[in-house]
Protein backbone atom coordinates (compact mmCIF):
# COMPACT_ATOMS: atom_id res chain seq x y z
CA UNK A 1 -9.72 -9.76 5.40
CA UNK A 2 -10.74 -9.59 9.06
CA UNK A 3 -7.67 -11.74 9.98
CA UNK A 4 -5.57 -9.22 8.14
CA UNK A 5 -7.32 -6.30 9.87
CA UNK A 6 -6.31 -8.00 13.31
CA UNK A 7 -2.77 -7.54 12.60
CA UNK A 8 -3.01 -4.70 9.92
CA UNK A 9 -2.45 -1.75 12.87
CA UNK A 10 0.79 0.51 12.33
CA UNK A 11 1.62 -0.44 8.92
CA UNK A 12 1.00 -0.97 5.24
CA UNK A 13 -0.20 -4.50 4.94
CA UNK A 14 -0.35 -4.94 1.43
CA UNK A 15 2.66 -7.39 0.95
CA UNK A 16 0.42 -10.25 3.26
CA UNK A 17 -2.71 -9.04 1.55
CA UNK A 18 -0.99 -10.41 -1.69
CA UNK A 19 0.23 -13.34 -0.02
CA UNK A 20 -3.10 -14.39 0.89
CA UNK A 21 -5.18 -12.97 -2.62
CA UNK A 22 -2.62 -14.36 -5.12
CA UNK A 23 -0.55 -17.22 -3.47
CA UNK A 24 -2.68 -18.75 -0.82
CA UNK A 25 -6.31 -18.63 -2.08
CA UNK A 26 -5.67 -17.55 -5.98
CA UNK A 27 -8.35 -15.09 -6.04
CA UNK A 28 -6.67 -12.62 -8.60
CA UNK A 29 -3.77 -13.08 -10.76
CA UNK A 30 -0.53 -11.18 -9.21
CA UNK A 31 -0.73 -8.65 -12.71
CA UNK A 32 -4.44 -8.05 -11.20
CA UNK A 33 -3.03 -7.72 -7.11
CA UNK A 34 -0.76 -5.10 -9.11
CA UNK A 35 -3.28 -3.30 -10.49
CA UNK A 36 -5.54 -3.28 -7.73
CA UNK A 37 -3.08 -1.84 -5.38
CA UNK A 38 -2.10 0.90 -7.93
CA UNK A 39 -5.87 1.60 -7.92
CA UNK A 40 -5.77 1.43 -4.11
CA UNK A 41 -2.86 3.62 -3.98
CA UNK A 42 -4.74 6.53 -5.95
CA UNK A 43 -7.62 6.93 -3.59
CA UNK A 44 -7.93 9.01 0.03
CA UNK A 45 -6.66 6.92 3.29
CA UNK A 46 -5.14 3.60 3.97
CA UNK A 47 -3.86 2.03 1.56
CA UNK A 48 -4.31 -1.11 3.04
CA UNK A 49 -8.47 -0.57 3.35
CA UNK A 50 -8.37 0.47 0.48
CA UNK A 51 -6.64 -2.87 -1.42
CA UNK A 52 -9.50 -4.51 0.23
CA UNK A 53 -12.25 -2.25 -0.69
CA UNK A 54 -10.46 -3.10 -4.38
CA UNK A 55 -10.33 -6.64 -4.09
CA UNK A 56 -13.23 -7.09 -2.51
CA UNK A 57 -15.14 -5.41 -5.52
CA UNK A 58 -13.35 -7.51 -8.14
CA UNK A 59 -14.50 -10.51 -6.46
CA UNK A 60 -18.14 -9.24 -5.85
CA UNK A 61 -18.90 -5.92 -6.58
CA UNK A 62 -19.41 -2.76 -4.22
CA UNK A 63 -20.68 -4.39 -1.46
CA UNK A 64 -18.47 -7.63 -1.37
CA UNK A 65 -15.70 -4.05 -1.61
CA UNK A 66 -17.52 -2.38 1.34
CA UNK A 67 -17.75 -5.45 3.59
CA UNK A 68 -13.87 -6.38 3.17
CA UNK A 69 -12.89 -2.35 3.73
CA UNK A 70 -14.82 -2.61 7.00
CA UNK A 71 -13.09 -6.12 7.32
CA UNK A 72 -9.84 -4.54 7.12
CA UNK A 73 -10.19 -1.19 8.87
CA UNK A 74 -12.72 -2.03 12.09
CA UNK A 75 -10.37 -4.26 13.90
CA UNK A 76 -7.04 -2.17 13.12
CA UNK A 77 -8.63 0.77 14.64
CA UNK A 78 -10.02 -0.68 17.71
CA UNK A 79 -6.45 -2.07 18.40
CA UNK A 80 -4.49 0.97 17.29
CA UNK A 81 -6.41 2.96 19.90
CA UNK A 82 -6.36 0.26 22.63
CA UNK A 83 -2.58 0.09 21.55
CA UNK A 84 -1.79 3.53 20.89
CA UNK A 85 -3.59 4.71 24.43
CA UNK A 86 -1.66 2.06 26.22
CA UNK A 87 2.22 3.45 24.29
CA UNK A 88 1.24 6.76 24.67
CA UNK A 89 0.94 6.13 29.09
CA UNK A 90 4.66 4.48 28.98
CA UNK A 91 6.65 6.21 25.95
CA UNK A 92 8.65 7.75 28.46
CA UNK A 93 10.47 4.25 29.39
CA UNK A 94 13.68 3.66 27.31
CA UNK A 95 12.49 0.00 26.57
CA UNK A 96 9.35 1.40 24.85
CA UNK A 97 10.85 4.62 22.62
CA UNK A 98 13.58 1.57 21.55
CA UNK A 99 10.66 -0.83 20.83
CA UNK A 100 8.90 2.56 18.68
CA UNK A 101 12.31 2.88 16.54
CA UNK A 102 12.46 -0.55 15.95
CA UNK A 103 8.51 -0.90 14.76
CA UNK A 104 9.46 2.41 12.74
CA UNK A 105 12.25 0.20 11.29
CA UNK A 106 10.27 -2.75 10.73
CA UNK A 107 7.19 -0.61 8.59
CA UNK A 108 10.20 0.65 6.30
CA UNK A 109 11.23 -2.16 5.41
CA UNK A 110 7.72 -3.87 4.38
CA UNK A 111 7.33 -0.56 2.55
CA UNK A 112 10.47 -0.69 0.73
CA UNK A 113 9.45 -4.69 0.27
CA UNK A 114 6.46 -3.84 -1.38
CA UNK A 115 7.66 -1.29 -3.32
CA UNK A 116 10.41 -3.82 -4.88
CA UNK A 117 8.03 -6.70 -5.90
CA UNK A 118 5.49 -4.20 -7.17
CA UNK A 119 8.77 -2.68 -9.30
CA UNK A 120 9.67 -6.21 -10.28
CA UNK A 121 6.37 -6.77 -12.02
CA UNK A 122 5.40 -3.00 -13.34
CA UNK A 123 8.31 -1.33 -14.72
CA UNK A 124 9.44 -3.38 -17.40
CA UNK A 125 10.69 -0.52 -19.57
CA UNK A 126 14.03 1.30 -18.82
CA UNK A 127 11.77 4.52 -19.28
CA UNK A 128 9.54 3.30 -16.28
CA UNK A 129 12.57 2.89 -14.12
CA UNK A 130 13.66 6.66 -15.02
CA UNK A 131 9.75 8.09 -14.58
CA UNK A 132 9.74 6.00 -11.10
CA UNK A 133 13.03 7.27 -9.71
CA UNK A 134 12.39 10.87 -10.79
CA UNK A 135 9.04 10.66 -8.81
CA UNK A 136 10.99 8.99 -6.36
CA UNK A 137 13.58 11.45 -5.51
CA UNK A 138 10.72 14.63 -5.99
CA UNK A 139 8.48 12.90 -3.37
CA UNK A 140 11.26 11.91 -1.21
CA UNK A 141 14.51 13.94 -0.92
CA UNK A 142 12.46 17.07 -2.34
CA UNK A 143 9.07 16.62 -0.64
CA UNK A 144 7.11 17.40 -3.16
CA UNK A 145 3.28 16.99 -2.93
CA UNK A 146 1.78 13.29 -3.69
CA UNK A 147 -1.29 15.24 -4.88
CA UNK A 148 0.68 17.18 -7.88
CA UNK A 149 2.92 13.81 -8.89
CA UNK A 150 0.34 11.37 -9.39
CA UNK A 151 -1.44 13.34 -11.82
CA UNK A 152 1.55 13.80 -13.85
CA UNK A 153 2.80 10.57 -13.09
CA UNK A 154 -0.70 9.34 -14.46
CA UNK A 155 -0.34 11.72 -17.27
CA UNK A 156 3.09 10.67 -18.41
CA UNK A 157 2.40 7.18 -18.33
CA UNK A 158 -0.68 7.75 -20.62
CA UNK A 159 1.24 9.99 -22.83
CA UNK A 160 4.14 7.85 -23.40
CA UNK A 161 2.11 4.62 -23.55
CA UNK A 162 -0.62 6.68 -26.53
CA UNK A 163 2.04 7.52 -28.47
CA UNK A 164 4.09 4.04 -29.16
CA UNK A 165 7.26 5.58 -27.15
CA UNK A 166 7.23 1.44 -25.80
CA UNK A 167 6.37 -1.51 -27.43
């Protein structure tokens, strides 16, 4: 995790997280990496420390989960200062603001990356498709608060799942 916490700064790092878990060292099974981001995904702050924190703790328990959220956060927030002091005294210069859009650019993307290959393993009803995009377009085009969607979100999925609405 510390390696990952080296380059972790300025974006969700959960698609490498997986690569390294799952396909490099086989520590969980990819339906568990699922699962432990969606867990990850439901608690305060980065969801990257987090992921750890959750891995960490299915591999060892709480503090094998503490060690790899310090793992994970320490070194991305000594560099995002170091990095973010040394920006902030040259945003001004063109070359720097076009470097910012295109890191902007580049987090997007592993977001929307994510976002597919999570998709690819989770919903696998057409009713989890329609429950996703809903959320999807309320969060996004609408802004609606995270913190009132994932209960219901939560909720639905429970409800729909209790009552044998999918095999």
């Amino acid at each position: 995790m510390f390696r990952l916490g080296l380059v972790s700064f300025g974006g969700n790092n959960a698609l490498l997280m997986t690569r390294m878990v799952v396909d490099e060292h086989r520590w969980l099974s990819p339906a568990e990496m699922d699962e432990a981001l969606a867990v990850a995904t439901l608690g305060p702050g980065g969801n990257s420390s987090n992921l750890a924190y959750e891995v960490g703790r299915r591999l060892g328990g709480v503090a094998a989960g503490l060690t790899a959220y310090a793992s994970m956060a320490i070194p991305g927030i000594l560099l995002a200062l170091t990095v973010g002091e040394l920006i902030l005294a040259q945003a001004s210069r063109p070359m720097i603001a076009g470097a910012l859009n295109g890191a902007e650019a580049a987090v997007v993307a592993m977001m929307v990356a994510i976002g597919y290959r999570l998709g690819q393993r989770s919903l696998q009803h057409r009713l989890d498709w329609v429950v996703a995009l809903v959320l999807f377009w309320v969060v996004g085009p609408m802004q609606g608060s995270i913190l009132v969607i994932m209960p219901v979100a939560v909720a639905l999925g429970y409800l729909v799942r209790s009552c044998g609405w999918m095999a």
